[in-house]
Protein backbone atom coordinates (compact mmCIF):
# COMPACT_ATOMS: atom_id res chain seq x y z
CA UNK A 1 81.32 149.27 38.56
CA UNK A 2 84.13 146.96 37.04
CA UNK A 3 85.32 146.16 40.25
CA UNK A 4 81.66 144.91 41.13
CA UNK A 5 81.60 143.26 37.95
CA UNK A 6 84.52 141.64 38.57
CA UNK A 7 83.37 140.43 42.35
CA UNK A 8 80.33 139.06 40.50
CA UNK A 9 82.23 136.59 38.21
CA UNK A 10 84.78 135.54 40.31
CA UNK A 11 81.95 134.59 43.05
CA UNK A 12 80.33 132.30 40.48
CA UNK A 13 83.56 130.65 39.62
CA UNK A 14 82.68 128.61 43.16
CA UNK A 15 82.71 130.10 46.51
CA UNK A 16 85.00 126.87 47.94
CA UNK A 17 87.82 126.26 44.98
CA UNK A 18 89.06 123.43 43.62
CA UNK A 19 90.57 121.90 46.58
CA UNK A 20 92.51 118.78 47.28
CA UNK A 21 91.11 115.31 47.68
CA UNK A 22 90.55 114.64 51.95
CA UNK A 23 92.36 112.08 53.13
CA UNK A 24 91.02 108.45 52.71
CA UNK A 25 88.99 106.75 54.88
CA UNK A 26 88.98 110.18 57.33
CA UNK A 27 89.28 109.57 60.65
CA UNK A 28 88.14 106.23 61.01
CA UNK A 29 87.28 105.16 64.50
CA UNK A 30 87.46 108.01 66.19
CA UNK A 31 85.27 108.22 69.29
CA UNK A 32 83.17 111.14 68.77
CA UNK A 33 82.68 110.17 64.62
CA UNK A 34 81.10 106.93 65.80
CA UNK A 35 77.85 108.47 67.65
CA UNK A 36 77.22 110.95 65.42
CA UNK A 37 77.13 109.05 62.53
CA UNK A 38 74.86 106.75 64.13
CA UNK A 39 72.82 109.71 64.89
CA UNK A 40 72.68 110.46 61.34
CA UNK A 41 71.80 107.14 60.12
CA UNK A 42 68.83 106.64 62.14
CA UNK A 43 67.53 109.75 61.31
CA UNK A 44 67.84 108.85 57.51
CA UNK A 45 70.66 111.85 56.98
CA UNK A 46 73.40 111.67 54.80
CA UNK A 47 76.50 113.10 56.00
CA UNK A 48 78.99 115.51 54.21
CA UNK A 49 82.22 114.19 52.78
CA UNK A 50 85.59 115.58 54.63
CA UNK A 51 86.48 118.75 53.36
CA UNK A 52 89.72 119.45 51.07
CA UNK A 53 93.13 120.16 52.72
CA UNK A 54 92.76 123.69 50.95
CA UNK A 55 89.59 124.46 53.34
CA UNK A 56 90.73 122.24 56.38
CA UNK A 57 94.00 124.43 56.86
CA UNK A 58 91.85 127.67 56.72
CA UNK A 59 89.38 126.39 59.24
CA UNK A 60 91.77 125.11 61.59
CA UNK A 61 93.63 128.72 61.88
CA UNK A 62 90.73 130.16 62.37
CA UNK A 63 89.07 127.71 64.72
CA UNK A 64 91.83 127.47 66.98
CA UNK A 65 93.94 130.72 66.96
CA UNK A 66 91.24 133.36 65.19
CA UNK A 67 93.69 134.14 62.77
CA UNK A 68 94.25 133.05 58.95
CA UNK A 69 97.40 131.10 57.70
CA UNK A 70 100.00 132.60 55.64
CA UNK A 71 100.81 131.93 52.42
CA UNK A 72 103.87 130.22 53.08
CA UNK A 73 102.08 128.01 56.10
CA UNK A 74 99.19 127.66 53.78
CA UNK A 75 101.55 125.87 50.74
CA UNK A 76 103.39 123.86 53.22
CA UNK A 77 100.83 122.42 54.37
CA UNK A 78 98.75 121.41 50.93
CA UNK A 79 102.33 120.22 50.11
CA UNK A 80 102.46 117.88 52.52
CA UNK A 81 102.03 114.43 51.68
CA UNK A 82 102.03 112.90 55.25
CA UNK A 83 98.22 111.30 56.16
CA UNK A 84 98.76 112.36 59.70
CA UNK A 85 99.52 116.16 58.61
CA UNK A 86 95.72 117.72 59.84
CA UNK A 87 96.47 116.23 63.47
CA UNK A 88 100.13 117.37 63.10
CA UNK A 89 98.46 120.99 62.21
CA UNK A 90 96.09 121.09 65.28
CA UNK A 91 99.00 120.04 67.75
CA UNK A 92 101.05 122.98 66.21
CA UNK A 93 98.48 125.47 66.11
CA UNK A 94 97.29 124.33 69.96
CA UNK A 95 100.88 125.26 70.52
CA UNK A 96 101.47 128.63 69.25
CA UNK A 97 101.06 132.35 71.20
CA UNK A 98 98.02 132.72 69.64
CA UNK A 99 96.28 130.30 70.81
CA UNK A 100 95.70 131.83 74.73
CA UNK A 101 95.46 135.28 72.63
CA UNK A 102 91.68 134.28 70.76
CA UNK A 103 90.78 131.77 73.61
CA UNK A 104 91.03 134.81 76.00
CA UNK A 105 88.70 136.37 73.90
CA UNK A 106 85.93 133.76 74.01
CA UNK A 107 86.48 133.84 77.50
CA UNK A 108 86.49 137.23 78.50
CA UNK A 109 83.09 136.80 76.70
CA UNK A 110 81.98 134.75 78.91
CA UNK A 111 83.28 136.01 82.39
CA UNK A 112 81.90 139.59 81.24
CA UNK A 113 85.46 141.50 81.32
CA UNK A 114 84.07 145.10 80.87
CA UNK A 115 85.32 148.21 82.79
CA UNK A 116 82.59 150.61 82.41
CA UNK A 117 78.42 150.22 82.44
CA UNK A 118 76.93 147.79 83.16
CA UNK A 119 79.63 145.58 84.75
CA UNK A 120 82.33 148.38 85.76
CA UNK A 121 84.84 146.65 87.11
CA UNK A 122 87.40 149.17 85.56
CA UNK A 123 90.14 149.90 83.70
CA UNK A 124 92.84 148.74 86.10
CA UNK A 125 90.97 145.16 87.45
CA UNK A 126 90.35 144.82 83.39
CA UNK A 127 93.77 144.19 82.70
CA UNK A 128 94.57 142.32 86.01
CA UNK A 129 91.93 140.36 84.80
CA UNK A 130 92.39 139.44 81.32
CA UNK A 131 96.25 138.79 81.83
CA UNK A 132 94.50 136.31 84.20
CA UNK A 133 92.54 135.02 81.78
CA UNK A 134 95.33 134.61 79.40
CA UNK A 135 98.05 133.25 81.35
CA UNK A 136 95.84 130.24 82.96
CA UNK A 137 94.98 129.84 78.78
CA UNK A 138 98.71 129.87 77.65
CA UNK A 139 99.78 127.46 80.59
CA UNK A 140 96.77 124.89 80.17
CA UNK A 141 95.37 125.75 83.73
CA UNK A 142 92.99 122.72 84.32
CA UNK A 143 89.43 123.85 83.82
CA UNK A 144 88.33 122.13 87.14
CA UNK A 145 91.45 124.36 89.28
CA UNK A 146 90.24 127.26 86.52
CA UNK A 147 86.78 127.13 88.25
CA UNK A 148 87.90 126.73 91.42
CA UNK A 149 90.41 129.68 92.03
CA UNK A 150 87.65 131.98 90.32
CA UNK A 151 85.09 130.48 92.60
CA UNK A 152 86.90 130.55 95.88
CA UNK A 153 89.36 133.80 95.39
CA UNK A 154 89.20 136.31 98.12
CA UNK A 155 91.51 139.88 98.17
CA UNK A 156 92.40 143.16 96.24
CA UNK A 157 90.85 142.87 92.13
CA UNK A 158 93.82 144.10 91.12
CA UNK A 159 96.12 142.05 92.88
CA UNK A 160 94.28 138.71 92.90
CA UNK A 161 92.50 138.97 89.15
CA UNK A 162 90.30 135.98 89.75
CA UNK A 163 88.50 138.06 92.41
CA UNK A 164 86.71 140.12 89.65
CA UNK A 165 84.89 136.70 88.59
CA UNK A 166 82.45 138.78 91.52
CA UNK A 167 82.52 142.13 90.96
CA UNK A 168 81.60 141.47 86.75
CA UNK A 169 78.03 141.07 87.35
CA UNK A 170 75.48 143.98 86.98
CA UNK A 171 74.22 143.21 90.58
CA UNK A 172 75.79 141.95 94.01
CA UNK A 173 73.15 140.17 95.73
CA UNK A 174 73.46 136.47 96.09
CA UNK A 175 70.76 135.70 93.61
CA UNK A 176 73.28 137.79 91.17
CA UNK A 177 76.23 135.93 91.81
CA UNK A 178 74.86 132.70 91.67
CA UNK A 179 73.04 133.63 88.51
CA UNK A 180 76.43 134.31 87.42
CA UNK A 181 77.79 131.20 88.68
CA UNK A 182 74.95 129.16 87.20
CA UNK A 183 75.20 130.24 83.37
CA UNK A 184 79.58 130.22 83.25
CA UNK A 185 79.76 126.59 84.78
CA UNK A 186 76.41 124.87 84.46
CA UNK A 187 75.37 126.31 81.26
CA UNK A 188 71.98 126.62 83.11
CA UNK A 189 69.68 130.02 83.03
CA UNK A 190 69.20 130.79 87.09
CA UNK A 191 65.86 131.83 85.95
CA UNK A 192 64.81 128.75 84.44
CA UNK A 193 65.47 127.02 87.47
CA UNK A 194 62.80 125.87 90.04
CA UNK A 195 61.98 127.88 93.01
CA UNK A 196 63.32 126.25 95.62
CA UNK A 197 66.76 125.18 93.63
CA UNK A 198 67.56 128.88 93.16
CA UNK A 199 67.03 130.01 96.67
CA UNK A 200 69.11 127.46 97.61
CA UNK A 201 71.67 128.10 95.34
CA UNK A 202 71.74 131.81 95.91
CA UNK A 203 72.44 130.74 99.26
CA UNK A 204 75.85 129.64 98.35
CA UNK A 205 76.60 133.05 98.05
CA UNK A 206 75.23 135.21 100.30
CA UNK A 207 78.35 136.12 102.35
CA UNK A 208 80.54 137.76 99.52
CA UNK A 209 80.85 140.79 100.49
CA UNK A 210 82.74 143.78 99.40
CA UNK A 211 85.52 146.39 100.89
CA UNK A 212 86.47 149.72 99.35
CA UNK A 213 90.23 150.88 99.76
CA UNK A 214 92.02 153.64 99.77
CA UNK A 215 93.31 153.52 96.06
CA UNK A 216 91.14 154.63 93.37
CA UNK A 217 89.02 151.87 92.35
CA UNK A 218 90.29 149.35 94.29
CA UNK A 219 88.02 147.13 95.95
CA UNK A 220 88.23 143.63 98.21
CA UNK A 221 86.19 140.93 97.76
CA UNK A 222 86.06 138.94 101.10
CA UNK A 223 83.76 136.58 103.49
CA UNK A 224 81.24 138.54 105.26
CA UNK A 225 81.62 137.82 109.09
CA UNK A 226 79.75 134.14 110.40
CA UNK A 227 76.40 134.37 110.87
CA UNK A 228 75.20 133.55 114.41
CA UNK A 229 73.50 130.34 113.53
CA UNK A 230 73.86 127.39 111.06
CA UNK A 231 72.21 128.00 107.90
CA UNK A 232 71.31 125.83 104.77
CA UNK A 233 71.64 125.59 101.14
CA UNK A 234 70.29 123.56 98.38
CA UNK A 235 72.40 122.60 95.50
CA UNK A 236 71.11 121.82 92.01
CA UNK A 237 70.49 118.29 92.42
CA UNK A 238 68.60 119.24 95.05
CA UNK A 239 70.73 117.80 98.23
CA UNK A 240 70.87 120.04 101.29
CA UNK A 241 73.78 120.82 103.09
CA UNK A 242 74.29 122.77 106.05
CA UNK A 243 76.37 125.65 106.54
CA UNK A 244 78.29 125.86 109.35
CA UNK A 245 79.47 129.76 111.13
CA UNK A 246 83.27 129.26 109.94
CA UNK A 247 82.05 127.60 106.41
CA UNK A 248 82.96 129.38 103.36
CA UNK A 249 79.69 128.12 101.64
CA UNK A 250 81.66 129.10 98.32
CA UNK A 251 84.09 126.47 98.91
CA UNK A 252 81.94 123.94 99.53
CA UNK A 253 79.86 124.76 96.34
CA UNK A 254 83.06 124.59 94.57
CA UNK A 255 83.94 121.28 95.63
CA UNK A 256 80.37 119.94 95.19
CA UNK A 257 80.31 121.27 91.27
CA UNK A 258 83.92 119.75 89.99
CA UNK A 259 83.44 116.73 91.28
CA UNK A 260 83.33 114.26 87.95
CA UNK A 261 80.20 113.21 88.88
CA UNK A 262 78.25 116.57 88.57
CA UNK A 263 75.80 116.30 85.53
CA UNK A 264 76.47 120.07 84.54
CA UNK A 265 80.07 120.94 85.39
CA UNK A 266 81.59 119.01 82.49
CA UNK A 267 78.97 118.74 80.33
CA UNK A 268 78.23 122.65 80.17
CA UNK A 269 81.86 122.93 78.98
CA UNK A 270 82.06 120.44 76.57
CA UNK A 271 78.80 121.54 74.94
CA UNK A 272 80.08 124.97 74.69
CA UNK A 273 83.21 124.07 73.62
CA UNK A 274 81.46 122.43 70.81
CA UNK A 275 79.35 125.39 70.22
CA UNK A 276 82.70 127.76 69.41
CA UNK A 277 84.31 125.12 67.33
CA UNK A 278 81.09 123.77 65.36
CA UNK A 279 79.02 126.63 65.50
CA UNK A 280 75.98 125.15 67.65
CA UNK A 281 75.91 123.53 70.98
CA UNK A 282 74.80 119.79 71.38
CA UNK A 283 72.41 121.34 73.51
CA UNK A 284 71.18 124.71 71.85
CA UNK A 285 71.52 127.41 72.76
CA UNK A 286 75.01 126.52 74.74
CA UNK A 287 74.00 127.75 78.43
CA UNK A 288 70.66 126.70 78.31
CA UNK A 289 71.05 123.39 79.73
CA UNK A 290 67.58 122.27 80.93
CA UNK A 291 65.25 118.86 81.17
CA UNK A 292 62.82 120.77 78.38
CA UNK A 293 65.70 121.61 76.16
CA UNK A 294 66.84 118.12 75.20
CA UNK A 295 70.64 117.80 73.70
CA UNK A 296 70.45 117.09 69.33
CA UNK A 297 72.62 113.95 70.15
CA UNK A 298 72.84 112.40 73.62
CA UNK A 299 75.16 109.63 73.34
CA UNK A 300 77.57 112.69 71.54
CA UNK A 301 77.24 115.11 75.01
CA UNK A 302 77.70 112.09 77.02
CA UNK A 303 80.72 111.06 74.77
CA UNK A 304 82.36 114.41 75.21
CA UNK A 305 82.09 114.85 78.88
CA UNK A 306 83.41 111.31 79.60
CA UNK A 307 86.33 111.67 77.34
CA UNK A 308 87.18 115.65 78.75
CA UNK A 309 87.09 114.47 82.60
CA UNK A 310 89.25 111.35 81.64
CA UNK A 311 91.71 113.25 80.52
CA UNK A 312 91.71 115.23 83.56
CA UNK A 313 89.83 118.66 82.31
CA UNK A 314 92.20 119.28 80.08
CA UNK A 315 91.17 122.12 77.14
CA UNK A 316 93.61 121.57 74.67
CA UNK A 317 92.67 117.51 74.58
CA UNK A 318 89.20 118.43 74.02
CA UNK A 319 89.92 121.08 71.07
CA UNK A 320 92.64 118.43 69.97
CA UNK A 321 89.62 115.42 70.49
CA UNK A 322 87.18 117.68 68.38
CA UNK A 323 88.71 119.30 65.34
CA UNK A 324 90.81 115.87 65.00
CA UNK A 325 87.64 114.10 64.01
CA UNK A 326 85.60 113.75 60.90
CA UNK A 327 82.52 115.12 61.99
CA UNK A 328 84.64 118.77 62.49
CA UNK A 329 86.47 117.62 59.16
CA UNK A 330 83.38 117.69 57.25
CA UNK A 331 82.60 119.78 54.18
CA UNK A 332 80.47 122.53 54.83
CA UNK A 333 78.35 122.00 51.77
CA UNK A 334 75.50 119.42 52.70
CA UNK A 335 74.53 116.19 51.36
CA UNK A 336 71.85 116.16 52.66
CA UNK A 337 68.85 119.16 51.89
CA UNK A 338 67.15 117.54 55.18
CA UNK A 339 66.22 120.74 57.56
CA UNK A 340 67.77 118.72 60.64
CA UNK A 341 71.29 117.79 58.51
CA UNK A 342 73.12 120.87 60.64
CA UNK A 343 71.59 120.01 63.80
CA UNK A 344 72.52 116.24 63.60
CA UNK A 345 76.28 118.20 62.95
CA UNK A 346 75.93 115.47 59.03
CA UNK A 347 78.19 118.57 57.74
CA UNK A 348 80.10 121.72 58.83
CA UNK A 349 77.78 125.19 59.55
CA UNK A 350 79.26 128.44 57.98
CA UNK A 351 79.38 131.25 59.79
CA UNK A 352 80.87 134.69 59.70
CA UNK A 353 83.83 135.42 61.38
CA UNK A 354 84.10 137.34 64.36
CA UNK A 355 84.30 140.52 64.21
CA UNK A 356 88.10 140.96 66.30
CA UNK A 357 89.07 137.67 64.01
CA UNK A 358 87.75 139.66 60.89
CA UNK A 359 89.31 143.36 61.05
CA UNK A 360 92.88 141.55 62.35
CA UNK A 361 92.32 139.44 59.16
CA UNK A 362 92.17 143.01 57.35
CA UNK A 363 94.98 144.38 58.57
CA UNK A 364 96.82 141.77 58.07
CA UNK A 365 96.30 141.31 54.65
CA UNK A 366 96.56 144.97 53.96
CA UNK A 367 99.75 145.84 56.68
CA UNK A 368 97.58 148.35 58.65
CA UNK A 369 96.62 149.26 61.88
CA UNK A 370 93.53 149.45 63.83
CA UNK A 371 93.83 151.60 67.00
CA UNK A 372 91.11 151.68 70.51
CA UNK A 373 91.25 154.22 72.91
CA UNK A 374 88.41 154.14 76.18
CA UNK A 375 85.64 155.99 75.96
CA UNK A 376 85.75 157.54 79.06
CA UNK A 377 89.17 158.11 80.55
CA UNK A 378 89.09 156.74 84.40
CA UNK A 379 92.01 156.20 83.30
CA UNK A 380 92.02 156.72 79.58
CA UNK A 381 93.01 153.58 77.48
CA UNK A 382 94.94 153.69 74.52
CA UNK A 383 95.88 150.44 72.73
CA UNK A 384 98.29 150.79 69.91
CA UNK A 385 97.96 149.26 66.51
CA UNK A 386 100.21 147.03 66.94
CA UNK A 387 97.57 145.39 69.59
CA UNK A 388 95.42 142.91 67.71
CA UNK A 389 91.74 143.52 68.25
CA UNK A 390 91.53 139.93 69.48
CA UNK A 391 93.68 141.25 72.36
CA UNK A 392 91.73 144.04 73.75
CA UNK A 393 90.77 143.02 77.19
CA UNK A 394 88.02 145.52 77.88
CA UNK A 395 84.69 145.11 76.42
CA UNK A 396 84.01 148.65 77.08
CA UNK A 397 86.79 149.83 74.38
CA UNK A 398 85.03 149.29 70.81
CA UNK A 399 84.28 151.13 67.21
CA UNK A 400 81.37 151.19 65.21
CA UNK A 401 83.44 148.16 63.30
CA UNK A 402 82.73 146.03 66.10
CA UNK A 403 79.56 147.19 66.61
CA UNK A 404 78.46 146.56 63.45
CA UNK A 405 79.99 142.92 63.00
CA UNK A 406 78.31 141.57 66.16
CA UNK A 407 80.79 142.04 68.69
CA UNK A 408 79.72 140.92 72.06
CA UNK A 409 78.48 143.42 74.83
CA UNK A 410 80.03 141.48 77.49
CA UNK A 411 77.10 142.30 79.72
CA UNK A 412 75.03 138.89 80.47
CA UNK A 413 78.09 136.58 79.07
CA UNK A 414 75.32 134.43 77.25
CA UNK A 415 76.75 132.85 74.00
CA UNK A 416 73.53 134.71 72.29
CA UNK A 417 75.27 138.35 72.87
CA UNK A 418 77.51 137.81 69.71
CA UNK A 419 76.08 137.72 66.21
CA UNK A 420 77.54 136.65 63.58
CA UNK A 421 74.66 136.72 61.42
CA UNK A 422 75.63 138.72 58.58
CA UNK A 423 73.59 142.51 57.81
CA UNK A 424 72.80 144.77 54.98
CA UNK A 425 74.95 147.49 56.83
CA UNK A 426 78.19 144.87 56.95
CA UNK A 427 77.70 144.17 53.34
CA UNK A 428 78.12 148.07 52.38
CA UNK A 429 80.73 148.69 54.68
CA UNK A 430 83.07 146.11 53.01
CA UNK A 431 81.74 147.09 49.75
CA UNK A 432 81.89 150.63 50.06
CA UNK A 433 83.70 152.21 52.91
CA UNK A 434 86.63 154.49 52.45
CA UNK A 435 88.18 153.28 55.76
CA UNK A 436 88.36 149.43 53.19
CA UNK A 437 89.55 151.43 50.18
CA UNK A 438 92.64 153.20 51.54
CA UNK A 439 93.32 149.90 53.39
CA UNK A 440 93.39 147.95 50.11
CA UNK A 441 95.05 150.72 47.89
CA UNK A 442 97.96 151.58 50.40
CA UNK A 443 98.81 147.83 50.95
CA UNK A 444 102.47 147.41 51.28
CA UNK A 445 101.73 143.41 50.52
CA UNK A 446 99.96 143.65 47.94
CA UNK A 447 102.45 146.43 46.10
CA UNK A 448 104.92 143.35 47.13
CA UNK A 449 102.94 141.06 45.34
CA UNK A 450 103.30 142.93 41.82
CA UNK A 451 107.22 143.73 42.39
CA UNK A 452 107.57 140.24 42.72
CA UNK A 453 105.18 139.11 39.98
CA UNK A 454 107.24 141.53 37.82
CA UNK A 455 103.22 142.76 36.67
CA UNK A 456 102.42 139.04 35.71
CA UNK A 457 98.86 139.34 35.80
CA UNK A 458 98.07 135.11 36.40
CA UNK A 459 101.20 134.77 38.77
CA UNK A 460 99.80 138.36 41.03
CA UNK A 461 96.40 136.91 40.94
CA UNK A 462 97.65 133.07 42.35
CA UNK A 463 99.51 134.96 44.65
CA UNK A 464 96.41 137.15 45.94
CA UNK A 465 94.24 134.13 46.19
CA UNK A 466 96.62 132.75 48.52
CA UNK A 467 96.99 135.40 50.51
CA UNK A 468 93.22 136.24 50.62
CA UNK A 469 91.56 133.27 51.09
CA UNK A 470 94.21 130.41 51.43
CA UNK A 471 93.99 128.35 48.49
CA UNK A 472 95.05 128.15 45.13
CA UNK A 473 92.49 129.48 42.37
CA UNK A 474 90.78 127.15 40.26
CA UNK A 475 91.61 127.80 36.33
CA UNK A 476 88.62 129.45 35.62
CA UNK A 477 89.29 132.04 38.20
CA UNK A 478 92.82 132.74 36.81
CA UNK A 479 91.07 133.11 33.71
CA UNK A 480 88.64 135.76 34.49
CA UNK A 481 90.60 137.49 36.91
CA UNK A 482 93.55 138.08 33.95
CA UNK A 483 91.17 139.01 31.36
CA UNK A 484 90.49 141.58 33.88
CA UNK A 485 94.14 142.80 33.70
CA UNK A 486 93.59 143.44 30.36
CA UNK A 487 90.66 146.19 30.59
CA UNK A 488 91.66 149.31 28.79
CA UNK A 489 93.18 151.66 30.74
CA UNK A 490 93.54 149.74 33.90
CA UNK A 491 97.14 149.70 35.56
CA UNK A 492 98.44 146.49 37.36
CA UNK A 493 97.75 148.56 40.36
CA UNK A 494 94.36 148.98 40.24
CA UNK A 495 93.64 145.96 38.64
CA UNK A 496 95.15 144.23 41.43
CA UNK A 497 92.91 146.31 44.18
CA UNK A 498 89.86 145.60 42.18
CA UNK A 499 91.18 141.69 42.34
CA UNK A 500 92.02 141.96 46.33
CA UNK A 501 88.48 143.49 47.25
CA UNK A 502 86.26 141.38 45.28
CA UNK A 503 88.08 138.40 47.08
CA UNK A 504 87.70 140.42 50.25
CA UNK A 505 84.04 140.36 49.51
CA UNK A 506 83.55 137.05 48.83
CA UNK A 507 81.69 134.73 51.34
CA UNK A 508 84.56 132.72 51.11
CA UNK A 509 86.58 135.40 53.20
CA UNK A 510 84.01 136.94 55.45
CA UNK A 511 83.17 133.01 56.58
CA UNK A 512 84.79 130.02 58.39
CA UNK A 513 83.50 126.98 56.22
């Protein structure tokens, strides 16, 4: 009951800190700043101020590598003096290991990279895949040539990875496959399309075919012999092309959707790029592109696509183009009470953070270990603690943590399969939960913390602010965290504890704002 207490007061002291002052004058100019703001002005909206360096630097780690700054990276960077330190930030983070590490994540959401029900493409072409995945991530793989080699690949899925791209869908007839197609790289619902578009698309498809092998599991996807005649097929625009016997029709959809002209290639990306970063798509939901589901902001998706194709489909320059301007800079508490503020993007959406980002955040702070094993071992999986959860490549290998903090399925790859919306049952887990308890009182950092606070009680709690949620603490936290210190017969220890999981508890911690 103190430690609830406790939660309680330092909660009101303000969920966002004290902060720095943002930069003046923001990023003035910047390309994507300019239509949105215009958005916001006709619509009478008000838009947010930037947010404080203290809130920035959390955001950014989180945004771009799923992981939260140290202590040490945190204070280096609110000491920093330099106007051009937030872009200096994104370049470095854009650069670390990390960065291919939580991108893989978002998309082995979206490719569906599950071994078991309803996808089973198993254990072996799981890893195959995901080290895929990960390596065309860490080396910037263009996401034009990213499209095409999953598009186009033929062979063994476990010796050419992209292969897979076919086998994770829960069906293998062509109007599977090019519902598959449809939602990863047009951001369009196959069954929102007309009639006659589908069939033709579907067409596009129907000579993948698959070969079982000798080794266990192993299976080839390949180009089913010619037909006997020419056939057609109908892209999405509606032209008709004709399919000749030694065509691979894949290769000529391929070429026909990366061309910079395509009005969904690009755009689907950007939009859902903007949708992982922001927290809503320009075009809601994300991959649901469709003439009856109008984008918030047109000028803004039109803005973004240009920009990402002129710099030759490069990922990195469009994270880089979109957390370096003010409109991702913003402060995530509104200035305008307007229902349509977040929709017009006038300030930064909270939202809870994943739940891989959220238990490695955990164990982090506390120096523990989560471990995964497979549920059904064909062959078993075991991932060792050591493994961030960020990192497991198999959607089939979970816990009931992940379950419960909206982890993703994996088995449509629609951007609606993970929820971050945040539940009665998450709120009792973190409050409650022996699993959080021994994590919190066995922490080898936070018994660090008090040797080298020497018991302090206002130098332990700056230091567990930092730590926790990667700011200083405004004076009137110190003071009511310290007056906790001195409750009778409460040890530093367990004052401490009480201190590190009402912080833990705080919306501050659970979101990205």
């Amino acid at each position: 009951m103190r430690g609830l207490l406790l939660a309680f007061a330092l909660v009101a002291a303000g969920p966002l800190g004290p902060g720095s002052a943002p930069p003046a004058g923001g990023a003035r100019g910047h390309p994507l700043d300019e239509v949105v703001h215009d958005a916001c002005r006709n619509k009478g909206i008000a838009v947010a101020p930037a947010c404080p360096d203290a809130v920035f630097v959390r955001r950014a780690f989180l945004d771009a590598i799923g992981t939260i700054p140290a202590p040490a990276e945190t204070q280096a960077f609110l000491d920093d003096p330099a106007p051009d330190k937030r872009a200096r930030l994104i370049d470095a983070l854009l650069g670390r290991p990390e960065y291919a590490d939580y991108w893989s994540m978002k998309w082995c959401d979206t490719l569906r990279v599950k071994s078991e029900f309803p996808i089973n493409l198993w254990p072996n072409a799981v890893q195959a895949y995901h080290r895929w995945i990960h390596d065309a991530l860490r080396t910037n793989m263009p996401y034009d040539d990213f499209a095409r080699q999953l598009l186009t690949a033929s062979g063994s899925n476990f010796r050419v990875p992209a292969v897979n791209f076919y086998r994770a869908v829960q069906g293998r007839a062509p109007a599977d496959l090019a519902a598959a197609t449809a939602v990863t790289f047009m951001g369009a619902r196959f069954d929102k399309l007309p009639a006659d578009r589908s069939a033709g698309l579907a067409a596009f498809f129907s000579r993948v075919g698959y070969k079982a092998t000798s080794e266990w599991k192993e299976e080839i996807v390949l180009l089913n012999p010619a037909p006997v005649a020419d056939t057609s097929a109908t892209f999405p625009d509606g032209t008709t092309v004709t399919l000749k016997p030694d065509d691979d029709p894949r290769k000529i959809f391929a070429g026909w959707l990366i061309t910079a002209k395509n009005p969904w290639f690009a755009r689907a990306l950007v939009n859902r790029m903007w949708a992982w970063l922001l927290g809503r798509g320009v075009v809601h939901e994300p991959d649901d592109l469709r003439p009856d589901n109008p984008p918030a902001i047109p000028a803004l998706l039109t803005r973004l696509e240009r920009e990402f194709v002129r710099n030759g489909y490069d990922l990195k320059k469009l994270i880089r183009l979109i957390m370096t301007s003010r409109t991702y800079q913003a402060s995530c508490v509104p200035a305008d009470k307007k229902p349509d503020a977040a929709r017009y993007f006038a300030h930064y959406v909270p939202r809870r953070l994943d739940a891989e980002v959220l238990i490695d955040a955990i164990c982090w702070l506390t120096e523990t270990k989560e471990e995964y094993s497979s549920p059904i071992p064909e062959p078993y999986t075991f991932i060792p603690g050591e493994h961030r959860t960020i990192l497991l490549p198999d959607g089939s290998i979970t816990s009931p943590f992940l379950e419960m903090f909206g982890r993703p399925a994996r088995d449509t790859g629609h951007f609606s399969e993970r929820t971050n919306d945040a539940t009665d049952a998450q709120r009792l887990w973190m409050l409650n939960s022996s699993a959080m308890q021994r994590k919190l009182e066995g922490s080898p950092r936070i018994r660090r913390i008090l040797r080298e606070a020497r018991n302090d009680p206002s130098q332990i709690v700056k230091s567990l602010y930092l730590l926790i949620l990667a700011r200083p603490p405004a004076s009137e936290e110190v003071d009511v965290a310290t007056a906790y210190f001195k409750t009778q017969g409460l040890n530093p220890k367990q004052a401490a504890d009480d201190v590190a999981w009402a912080l833990v508890n705080s919306k501050e911690f659970l979101f990205r704002h």
